[in-house]
C-alpha atoms as a PDB file:
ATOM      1  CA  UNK A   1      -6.747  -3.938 -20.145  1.00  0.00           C
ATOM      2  CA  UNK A   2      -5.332  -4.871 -23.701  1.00  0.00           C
ATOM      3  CA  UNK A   3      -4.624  -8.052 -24.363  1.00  0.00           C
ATOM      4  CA  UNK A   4      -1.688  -9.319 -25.691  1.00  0.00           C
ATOM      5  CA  UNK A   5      -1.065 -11.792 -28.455  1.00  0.00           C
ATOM      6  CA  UNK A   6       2.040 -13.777 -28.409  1.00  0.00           C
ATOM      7  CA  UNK A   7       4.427 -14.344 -29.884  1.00  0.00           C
ATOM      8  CA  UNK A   8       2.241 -12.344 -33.084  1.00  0.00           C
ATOM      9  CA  UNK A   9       2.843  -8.921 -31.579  1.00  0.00           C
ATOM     10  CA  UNK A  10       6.646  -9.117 -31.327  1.00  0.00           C
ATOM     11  CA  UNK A  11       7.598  -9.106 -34.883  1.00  0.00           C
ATOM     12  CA  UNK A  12       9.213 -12.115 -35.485  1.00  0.00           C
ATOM     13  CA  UNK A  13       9.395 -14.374 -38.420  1.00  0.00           C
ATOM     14  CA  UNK A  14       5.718 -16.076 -39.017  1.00  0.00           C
ATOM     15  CA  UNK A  15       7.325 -18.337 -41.066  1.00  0.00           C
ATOM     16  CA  UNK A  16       9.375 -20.232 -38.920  1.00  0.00           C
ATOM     17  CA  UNK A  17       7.711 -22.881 -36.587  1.00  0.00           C
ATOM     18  CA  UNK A  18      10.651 -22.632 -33.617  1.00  0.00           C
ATOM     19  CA  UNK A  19      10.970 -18.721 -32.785  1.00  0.00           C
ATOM     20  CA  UNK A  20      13.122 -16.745 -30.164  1.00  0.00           C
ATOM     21  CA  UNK A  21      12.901 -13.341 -28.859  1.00  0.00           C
ATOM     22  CA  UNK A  22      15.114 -11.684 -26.198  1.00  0.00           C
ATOM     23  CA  UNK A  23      12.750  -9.927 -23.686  1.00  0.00           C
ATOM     24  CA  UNK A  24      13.754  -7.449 -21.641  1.00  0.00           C
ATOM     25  CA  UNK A  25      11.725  -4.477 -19.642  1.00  0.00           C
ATOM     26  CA  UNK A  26      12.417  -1.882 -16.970  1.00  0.00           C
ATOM     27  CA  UNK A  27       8.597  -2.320 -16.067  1.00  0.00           C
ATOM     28  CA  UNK A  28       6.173  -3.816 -14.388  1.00  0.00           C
ATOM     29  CA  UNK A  29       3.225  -5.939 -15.124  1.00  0.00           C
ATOM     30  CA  UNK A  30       0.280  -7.078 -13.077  1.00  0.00           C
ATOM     31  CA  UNK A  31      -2.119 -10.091 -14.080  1.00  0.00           C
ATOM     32  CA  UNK A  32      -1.520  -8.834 -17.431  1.00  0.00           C
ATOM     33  CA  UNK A  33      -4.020 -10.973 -19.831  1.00  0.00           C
ATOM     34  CA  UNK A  34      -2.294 -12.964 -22.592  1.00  0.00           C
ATOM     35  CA  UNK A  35      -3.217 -15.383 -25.682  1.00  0.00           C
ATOM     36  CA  UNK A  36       0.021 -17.892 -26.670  1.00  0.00           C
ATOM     37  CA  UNK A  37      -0.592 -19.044 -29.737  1.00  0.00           C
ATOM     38  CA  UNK A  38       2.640 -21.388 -29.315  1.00  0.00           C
ATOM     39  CA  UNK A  39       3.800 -23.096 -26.771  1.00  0.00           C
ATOM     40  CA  UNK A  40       6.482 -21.209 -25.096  1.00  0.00           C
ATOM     41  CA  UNK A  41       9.469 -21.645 -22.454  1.00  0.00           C
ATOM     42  CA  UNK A  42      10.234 -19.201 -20.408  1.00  0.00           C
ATOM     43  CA  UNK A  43      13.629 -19.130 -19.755  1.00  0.00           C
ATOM     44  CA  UNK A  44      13.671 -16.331 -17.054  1.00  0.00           C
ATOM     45  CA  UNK A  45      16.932 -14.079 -16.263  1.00  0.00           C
ATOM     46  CA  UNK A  46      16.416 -11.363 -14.412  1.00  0.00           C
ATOM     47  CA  UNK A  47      13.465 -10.842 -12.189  1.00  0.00           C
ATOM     48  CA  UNK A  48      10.116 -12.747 -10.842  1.00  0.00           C
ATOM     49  CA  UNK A  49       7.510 -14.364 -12.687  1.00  0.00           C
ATOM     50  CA  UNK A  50       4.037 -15.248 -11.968  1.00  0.00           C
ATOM     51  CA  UNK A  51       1.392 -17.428 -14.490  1.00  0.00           C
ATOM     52  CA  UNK A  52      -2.246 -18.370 -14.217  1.00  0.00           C
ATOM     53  CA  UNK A  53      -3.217 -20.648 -16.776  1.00  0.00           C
ATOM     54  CA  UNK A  54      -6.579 -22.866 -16.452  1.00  0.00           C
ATOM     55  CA  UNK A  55      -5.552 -26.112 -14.609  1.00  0.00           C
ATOM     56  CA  UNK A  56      -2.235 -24.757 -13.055  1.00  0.00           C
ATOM     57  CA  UNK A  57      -0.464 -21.848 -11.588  1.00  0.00           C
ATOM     58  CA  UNK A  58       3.345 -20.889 -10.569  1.00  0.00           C
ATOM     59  CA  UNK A  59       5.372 -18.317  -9.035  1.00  0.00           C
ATOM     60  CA  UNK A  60       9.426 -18.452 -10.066  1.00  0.00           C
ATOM     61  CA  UNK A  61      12.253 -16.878 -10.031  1.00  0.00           C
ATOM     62  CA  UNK A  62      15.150 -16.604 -11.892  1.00  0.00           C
ATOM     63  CA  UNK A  63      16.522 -20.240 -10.368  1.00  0.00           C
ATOM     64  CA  UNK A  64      13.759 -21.959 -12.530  1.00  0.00           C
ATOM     65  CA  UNK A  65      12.066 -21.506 -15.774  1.00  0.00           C
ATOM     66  CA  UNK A  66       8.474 -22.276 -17.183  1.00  0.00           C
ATOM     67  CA  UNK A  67       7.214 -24.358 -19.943  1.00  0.00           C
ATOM     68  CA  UNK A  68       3.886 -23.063 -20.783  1.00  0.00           C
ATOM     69  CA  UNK A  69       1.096 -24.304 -22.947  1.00  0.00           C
ATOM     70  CA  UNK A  70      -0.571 -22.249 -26.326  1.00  0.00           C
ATOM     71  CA  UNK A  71      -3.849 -21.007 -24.917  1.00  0.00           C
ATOM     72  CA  UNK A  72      -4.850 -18.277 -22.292  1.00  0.00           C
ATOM     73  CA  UNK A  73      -3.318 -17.105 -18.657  1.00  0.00           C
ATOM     74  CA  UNK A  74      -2.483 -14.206 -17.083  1.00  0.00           C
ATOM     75  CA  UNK A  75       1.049 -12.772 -16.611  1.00  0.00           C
ATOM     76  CA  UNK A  76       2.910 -10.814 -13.541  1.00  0.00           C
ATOM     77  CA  UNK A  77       6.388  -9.722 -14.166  1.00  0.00           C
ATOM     78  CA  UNK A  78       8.121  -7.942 -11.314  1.00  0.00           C
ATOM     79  CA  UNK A  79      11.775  -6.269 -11.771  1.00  0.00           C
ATOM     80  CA  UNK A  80      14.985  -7.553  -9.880  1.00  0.00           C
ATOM     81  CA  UNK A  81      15.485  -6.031  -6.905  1.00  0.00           C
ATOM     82  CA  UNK A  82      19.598  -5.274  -7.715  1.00  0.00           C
ATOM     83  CA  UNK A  83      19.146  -4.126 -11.497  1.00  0.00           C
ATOM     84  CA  UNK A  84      15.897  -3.118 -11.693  1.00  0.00           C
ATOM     85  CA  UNK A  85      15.129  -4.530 -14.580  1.00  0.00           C
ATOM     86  CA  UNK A  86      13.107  -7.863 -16.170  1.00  0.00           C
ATOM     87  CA  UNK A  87      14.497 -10.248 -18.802  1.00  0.00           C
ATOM     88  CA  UNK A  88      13.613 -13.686 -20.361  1.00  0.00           C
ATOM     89  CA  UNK A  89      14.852 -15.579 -22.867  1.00  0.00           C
ATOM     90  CA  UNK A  90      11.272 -17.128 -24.718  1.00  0.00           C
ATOM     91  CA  UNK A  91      11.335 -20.177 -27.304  1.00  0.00           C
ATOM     92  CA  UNK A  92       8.135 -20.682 -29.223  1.00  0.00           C
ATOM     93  CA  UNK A  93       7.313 -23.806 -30.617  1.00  0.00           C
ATOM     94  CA  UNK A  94       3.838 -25.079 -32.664  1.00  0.00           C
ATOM     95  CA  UNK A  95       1.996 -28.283 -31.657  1.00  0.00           C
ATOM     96  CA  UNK A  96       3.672 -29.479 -35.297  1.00  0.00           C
ATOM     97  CA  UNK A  97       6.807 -29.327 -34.047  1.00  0.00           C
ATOM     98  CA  UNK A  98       6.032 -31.716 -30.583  1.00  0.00           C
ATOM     99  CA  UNK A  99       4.316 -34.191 -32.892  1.00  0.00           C
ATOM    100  CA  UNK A 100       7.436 -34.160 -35.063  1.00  0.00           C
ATOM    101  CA  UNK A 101       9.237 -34.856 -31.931  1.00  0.00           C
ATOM    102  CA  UNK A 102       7.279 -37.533 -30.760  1.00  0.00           C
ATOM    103  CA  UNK A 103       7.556 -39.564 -34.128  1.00  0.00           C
ATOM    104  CA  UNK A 104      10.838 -38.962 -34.745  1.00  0.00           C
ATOM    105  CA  UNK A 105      12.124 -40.624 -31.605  1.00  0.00           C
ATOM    106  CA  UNK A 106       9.112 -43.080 -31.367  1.00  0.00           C
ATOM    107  CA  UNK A 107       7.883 -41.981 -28.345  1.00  0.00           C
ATOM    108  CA  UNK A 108       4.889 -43.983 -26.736  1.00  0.00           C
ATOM    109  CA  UNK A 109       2.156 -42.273 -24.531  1.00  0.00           C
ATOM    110  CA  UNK A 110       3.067 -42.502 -20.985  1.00  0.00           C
ATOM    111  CA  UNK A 111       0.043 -44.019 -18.801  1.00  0.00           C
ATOM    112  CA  UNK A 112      -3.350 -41.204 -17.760  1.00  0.00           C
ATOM    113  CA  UNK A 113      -2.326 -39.236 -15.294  1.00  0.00           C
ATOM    114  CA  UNK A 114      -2.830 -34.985 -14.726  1.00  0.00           C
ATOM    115  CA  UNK A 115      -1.919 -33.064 -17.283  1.00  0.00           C
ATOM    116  CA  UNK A 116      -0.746 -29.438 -16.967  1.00  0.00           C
ATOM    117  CA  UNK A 117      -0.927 -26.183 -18.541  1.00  0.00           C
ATOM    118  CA  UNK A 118       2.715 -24.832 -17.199  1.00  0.00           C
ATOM    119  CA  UNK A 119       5.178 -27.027 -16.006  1.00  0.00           C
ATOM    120  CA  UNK A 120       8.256 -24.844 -13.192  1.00  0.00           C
ATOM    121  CA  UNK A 121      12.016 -26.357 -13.960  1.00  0.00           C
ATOM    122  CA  UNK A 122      15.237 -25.992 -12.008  1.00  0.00           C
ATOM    123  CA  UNK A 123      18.231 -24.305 -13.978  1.00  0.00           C
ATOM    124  CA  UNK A 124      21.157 -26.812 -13.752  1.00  0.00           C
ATOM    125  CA  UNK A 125      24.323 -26.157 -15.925  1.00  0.00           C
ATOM    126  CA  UNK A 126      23.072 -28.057 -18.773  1.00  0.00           C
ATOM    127  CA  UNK A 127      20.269 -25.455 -19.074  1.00  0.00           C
ATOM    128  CA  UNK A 128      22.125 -22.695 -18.650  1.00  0.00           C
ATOM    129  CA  UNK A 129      24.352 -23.266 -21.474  1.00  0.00           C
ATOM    130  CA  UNK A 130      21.381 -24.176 -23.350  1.00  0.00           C
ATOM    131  CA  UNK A 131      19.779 -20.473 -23.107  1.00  0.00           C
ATOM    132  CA  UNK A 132      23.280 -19.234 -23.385  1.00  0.00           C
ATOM    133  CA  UNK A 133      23.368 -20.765 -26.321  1.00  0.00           C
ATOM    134  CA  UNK A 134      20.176 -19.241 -27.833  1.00  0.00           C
ATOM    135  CA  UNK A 135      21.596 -15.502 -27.313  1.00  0.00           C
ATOM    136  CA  UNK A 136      24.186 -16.538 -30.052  1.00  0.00           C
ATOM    137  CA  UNK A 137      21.645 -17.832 -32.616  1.00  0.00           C
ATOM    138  CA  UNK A 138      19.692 -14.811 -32.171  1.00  0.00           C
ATOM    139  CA  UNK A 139      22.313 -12.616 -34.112  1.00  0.00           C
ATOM    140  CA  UNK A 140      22.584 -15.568 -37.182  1.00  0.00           C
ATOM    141  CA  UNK A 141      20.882 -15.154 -40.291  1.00  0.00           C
ATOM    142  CA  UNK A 142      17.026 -16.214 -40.662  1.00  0.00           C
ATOM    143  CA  UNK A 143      17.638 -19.237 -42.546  1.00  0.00           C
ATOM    144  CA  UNK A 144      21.028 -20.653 -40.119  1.00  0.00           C
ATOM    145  CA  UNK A 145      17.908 -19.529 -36.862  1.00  0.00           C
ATOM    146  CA  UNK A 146      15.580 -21.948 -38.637  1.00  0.00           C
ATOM    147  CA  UNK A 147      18.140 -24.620 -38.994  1.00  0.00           C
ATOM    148  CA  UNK A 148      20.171 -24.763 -36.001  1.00  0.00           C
ATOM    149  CA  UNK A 149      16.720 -23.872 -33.771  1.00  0.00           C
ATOM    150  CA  UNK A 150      14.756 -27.360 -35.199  1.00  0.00           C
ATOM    151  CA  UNK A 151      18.316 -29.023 -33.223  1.00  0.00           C
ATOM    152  CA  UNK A 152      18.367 -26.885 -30.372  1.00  0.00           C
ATOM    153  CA  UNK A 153      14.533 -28.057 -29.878  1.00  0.00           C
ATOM    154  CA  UNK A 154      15.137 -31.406 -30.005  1.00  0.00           C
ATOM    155  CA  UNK A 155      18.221 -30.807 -27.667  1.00  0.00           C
ATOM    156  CA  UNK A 156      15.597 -29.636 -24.789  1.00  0.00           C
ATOM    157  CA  UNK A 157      13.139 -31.823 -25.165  1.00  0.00           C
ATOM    158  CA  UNK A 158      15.401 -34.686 -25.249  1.00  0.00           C
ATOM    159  CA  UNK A 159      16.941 -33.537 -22.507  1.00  0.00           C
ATOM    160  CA  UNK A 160      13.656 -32.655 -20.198  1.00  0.00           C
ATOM    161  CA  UNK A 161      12.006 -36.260 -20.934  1.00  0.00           C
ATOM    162  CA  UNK A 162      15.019 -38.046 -19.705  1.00  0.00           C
ATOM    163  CA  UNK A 163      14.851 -36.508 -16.367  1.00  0.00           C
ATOM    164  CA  UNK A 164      11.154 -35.211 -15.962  1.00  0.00           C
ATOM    165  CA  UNK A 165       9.430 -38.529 -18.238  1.00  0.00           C
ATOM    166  CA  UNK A 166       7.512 -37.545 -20.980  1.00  0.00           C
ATOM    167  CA  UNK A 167       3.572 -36.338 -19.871  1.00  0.00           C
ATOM    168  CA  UNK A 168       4.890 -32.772 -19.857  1.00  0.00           C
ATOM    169  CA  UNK A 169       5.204 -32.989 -23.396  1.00  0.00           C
ATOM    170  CA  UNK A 170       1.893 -34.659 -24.181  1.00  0.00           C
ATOM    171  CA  UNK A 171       0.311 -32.034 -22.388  1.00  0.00           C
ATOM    172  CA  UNK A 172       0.981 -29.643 -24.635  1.00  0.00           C
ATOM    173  CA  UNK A 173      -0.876 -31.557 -27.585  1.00  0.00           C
ATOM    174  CA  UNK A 174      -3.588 -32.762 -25.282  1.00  0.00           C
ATOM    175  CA  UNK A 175      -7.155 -31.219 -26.084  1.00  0.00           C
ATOM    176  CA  UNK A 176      -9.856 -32.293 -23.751  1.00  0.00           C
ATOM    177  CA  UNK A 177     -13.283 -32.732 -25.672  1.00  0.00           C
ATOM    178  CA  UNK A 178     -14.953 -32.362 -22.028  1.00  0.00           C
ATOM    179  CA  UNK A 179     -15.476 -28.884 -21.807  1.00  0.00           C
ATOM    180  CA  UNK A 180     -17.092 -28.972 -18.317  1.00  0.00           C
ATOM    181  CA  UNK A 181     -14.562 -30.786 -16.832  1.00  0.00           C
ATOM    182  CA  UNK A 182     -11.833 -28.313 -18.018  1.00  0.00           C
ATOM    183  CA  UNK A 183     -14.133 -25.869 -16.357  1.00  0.00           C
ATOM    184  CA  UNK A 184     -14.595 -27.328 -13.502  1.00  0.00           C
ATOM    185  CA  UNK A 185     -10.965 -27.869 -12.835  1.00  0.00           C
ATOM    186  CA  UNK A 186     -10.308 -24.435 -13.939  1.00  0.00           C
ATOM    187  CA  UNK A 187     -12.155 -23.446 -10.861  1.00  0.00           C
ATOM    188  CA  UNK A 188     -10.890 -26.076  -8.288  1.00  0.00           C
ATOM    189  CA  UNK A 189      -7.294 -25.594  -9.277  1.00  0.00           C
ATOM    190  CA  UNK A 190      -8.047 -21.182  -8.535  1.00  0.00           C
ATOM    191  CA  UNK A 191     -10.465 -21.124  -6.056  1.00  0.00           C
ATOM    192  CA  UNK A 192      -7.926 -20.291  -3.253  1.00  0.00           C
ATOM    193  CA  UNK A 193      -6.116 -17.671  -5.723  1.00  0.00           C
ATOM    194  CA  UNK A 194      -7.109 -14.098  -5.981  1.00  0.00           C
ATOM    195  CA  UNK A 195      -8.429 -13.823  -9.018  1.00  0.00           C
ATOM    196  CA  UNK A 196     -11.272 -11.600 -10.279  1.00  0.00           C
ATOM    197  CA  UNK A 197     -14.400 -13.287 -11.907  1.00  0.00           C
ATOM    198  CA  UNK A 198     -13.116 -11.056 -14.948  1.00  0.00           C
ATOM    199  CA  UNK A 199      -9.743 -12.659 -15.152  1.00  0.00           C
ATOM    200  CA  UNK A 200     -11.407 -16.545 -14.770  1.00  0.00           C
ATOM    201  CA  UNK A 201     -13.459 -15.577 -17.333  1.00  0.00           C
ATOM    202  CA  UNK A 202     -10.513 -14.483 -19.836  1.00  0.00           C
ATOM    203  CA  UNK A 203      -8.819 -18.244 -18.806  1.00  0.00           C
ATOM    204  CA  UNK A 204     -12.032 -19.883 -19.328  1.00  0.00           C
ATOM    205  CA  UNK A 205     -12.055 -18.214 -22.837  1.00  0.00           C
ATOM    206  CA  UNK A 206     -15.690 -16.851 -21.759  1.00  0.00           C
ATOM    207  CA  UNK A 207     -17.532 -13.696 -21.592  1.00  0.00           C
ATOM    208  CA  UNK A 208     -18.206 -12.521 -17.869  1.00  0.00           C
ATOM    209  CA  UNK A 209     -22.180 -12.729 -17.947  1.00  0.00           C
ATOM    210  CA  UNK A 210     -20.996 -16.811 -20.355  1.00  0.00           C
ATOM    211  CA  UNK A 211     -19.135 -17.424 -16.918  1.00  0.00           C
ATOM    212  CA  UNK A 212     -21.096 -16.155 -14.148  1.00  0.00           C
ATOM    213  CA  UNK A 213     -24.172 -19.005 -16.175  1.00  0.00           C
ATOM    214  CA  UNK A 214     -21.875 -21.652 -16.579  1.00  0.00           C
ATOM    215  CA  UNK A 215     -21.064 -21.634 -12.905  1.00  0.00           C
ATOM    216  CA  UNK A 216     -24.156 -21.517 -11.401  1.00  0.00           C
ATOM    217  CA  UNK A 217     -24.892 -24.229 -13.832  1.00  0.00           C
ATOM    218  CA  UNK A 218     -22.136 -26.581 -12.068  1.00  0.00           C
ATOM    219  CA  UNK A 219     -21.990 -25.083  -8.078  1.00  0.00           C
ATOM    220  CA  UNK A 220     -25.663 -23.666  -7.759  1.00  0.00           C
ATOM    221  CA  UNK A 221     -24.324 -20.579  -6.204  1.00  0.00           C
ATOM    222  CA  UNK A 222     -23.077 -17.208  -7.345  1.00  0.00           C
ATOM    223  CA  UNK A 223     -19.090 -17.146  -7.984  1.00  0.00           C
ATOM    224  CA  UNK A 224     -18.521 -14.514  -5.369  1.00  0.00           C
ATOM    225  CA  UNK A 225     -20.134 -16.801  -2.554  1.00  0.00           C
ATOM    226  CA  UNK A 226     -19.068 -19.489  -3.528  1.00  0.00           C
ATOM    227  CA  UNK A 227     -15.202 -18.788  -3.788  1.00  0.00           C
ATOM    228  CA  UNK A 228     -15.928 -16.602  -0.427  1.00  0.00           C
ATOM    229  CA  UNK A 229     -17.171 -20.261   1.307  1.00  0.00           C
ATOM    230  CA  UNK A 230     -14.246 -21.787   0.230  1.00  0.00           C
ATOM    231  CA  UNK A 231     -11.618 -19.331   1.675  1.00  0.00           C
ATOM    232  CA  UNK A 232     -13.483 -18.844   4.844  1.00  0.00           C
ATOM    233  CA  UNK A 233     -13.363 -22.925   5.114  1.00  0.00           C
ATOM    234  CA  UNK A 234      -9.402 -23.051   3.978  1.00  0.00           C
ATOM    235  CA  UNK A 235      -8.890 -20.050   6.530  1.00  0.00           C
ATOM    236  CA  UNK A 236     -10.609 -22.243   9.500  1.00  0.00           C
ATOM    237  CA  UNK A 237      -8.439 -25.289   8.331  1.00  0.00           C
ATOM    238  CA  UNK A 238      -5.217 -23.496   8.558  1.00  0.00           C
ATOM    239  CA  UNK A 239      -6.622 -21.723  11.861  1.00  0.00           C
ATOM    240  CA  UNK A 240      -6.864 -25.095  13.613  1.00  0.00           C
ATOM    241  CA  UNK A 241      -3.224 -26.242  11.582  1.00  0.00           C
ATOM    242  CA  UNK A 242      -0.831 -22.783  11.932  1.00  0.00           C
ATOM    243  CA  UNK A 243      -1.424 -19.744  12.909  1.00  0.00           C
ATOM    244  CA  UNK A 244       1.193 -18.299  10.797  1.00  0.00           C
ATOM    245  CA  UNK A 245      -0.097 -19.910   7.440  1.00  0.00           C
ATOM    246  CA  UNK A 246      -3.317 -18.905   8.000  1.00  0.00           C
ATOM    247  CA  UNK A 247      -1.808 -15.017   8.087  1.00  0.00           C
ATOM    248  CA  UNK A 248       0.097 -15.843   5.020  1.00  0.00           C
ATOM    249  CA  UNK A 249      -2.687 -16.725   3.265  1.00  0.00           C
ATOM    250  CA  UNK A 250      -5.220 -13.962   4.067  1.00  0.00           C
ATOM    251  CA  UNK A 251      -2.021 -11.674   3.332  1.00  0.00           C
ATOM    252  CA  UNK A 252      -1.837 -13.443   0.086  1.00  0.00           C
ATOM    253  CA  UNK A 253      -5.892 -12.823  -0.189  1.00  0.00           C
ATOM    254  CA  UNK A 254      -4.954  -9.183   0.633  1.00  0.00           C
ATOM    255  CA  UNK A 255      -7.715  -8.037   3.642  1.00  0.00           C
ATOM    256  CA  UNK A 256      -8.109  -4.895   2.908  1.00  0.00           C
ATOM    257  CA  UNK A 257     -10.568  -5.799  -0.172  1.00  0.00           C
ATOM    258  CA  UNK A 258     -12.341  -8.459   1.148  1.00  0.00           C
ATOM    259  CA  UNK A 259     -15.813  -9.163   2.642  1.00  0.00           C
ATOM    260  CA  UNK A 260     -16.695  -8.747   6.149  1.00  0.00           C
ATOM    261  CA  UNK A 261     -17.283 -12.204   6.582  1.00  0.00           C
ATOM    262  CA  UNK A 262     -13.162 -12.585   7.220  1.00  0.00           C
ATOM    263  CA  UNK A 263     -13.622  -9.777   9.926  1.00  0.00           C
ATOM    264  CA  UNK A 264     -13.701 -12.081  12.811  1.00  0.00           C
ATOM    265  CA  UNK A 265     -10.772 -14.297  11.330  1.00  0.00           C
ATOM    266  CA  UNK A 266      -8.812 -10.944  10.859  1.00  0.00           C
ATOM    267  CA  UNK A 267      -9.476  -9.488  14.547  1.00  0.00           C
ATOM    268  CA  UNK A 268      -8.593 -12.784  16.233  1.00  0.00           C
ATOM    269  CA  UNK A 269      -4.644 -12.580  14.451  1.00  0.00           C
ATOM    270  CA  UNK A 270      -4.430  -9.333  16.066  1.00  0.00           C
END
């Protein structure tokens, strides 16, 4: 599978630090692998949407949109099921341009708590005029685009940290010096998702033989047993909890691809 660089590979203005692009597709995309090299909302139209990134992941639809940080996850885009079709409104923004933000308005570091690679937020009618909005600087001039977009980001942001606080914003500038604590959580926070130890390895910005060493380094087991042992336990949780989320989940697992070891678990929802 290519991977795809954003937002280099869509042709926009390097120049400018704040960037939009209109997206729009009649197809589908599965877990497709991609490098932001901005940080980017995802201002979602038409359609699903569903992100992996390394510490965090979401499913959404076109009631909420994503903020996402620069760095690697993996992207499924599904069409509407009236039109057919997939659109999203993206705004890319550099790590400059946050920092700018937080001295210009003299913000101060909120207290340590998680911090997230994607962040899910409900449209309200502020919002929506605020993408509507960006559809009309998208036919201005590249020089009026630069101008009017260095406003429009303050607009959001402004408007985001009065509601939401402000640790979704120094997420995107954090940079944790621990590297085996970001890959530790990398695998807590996706060990009940199906993911392939090819795709963890492309979030973990790793090589799959660099992976498959650094994990036995940290769980003493192989990366297929050990996610397998901690499915099979969250299956016999949900078993004793609800029947019905414990189908959801091996749904969500999909069976059909999956060791024996969930046979018995399988036959006794029959």
């Amino acid at each position: 599978m290519k991977t795809i660089t954003l937002p280099d590979e869509l042709s926009l203005n390097s120049s400018m630090s704040i960037q939009i692009y209109d997206y729009e597709s009649n197809q589908e995309i599965s877990k497709q692998q991609i490098i932001l090299n901005k940080n980017t909302f995802s201002f979602l139209q038409e359609g699903t949407k569903e992100v992996f990134f390394d510490n965090s992941s979401y499913s959404i639809n076109n009631s909420q949109f994503l903020l996402m940080k620069s760095g690697h996850c993996l992207m499924t885009e599904k069409l509407s099921s009236n039109r057919k079709s997939y659109r999203s409104i993206l705004f890319f923004f550099c790590n400059d341009a946050v920092l700018g933000f937080i001295r210009k308005f003299e913000l101060s570091q909120p207290t340590p708590e998680a911090l997230y690679s994607t962040y899910a937020f409900d449209y309200d009618e502020f919002i929506k005029r605020f993408t509507n909005s960006l559809l009309d600087i998208i036919k201005l001039s590249k020089t009026s685009q630069k101008n009017i977009l260095e406003v429009k980001f303050d607009e959001i942001m402004l408007y985001l940290i009065e509601f939401k606080g402000v640790n979704f914003l120094y997420s995107l500038i954090s940079d944790s010096d621990n590297q085996n604590q970001k890959f530790i959580q990398l695998i807590e926070s996706n060990k009940l998702n199906k993911l392939s130890i090819k795709e963890l390895s492309f979030l973990s910005n790793r090589s799959v033989s660099s992976f498959k060493r650094e994990f036995e380094k940290h769980f003493n087991n192989s990366p297929s047993k050990w996610f397998q042992d901690k499915r099979l336990e969250h299956s016999a949780f949900l078993l004793k909890k609800n029947l019905k989320d414990l189908q959801t989940f091996l749904r969500k697992l999909d069976m059909k691809t999956y060791p024996t070891s969930f046979k018995p678990l399988k036959i006794s929802l029959e």
